[in-house]
Protein backbone atom coordinates (compact mmCIF):
# COMPACT_ATOMS: atom_id res chain seq x y z
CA UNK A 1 59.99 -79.62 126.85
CA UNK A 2 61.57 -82.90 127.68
CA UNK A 3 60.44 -86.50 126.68
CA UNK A 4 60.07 -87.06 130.70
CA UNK A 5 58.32 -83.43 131.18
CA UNK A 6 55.89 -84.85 128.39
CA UNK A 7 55.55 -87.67 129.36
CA UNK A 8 54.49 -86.51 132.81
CA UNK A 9 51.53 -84.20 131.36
CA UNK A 10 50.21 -87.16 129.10
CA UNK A 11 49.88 -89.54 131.79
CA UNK A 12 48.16 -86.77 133.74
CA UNK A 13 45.75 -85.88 130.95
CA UNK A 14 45.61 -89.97 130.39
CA UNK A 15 44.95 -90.32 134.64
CA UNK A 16 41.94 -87.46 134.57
CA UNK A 17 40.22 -88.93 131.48
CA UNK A 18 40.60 -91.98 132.88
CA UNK A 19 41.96 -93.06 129.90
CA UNK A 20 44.77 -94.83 132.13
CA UNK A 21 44.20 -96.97 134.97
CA UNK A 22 46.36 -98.51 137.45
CA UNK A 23 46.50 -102.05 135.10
CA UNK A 24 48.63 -99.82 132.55
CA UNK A 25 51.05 -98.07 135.25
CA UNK A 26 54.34 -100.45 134.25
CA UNK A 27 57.62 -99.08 133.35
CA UNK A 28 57.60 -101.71 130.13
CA UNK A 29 53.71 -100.63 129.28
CA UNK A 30 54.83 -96.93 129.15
CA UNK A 31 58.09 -97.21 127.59
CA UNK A 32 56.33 -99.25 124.66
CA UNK A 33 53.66 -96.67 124.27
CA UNK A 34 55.45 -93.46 124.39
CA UNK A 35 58.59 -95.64 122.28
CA UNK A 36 61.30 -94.88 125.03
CA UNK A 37 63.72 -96.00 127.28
CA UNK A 38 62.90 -96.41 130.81
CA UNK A 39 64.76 -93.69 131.62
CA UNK A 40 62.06 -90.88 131.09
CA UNK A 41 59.25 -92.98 132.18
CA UNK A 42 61.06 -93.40 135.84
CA UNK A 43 61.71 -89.75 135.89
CA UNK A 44 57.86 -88.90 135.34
CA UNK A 45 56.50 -91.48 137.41
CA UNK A 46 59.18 -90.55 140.35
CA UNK A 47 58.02 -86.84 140.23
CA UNK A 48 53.92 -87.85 139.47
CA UNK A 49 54.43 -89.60 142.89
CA UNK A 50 55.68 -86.90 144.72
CA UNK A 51 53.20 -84.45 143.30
CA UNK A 52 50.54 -87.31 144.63
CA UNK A 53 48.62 -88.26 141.28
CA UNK A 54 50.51 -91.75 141.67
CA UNK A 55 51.00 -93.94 144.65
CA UNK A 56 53.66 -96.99 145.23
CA UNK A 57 52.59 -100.09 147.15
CA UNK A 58 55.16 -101.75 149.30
CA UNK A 59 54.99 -104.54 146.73
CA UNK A 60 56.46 -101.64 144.06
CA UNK A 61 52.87 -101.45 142.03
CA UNK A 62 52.04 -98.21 141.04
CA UNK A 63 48.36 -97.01 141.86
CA UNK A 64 46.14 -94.21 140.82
């Protein structure tokens, strides 16, 4: 599995439980708490958007 691929299922997991909320969705929030680069973090939120758990505003916030 790679860091983005777990990443991804976390953040789902974290999403359900509610254990995440929208106030915790930044790039520098997640890279600090999973102890990454951006790099994975973009690739998990990019594909959680298109599967629909995560929105992005116009103003680039991400949203549950």
């Amino acid at each position: 599995m790679s860091i983005a691929a777990f990443i991804k299922q976390d953040l789902i997991a974290g999403i359900r439980s509610g254990e995440i909320g929208s106030d915790r969705l930044t790039l520098n929030y997640l890279s600090k708490r999973y102890r990454v680069s951006v790099t994975p973090v973009r690739v998990a939120i990019r594909e959680l958007i298109k599967e629909k758990y995560l929105k992005k505003g116009d103003n680039g916030r991400l949203a549950i």
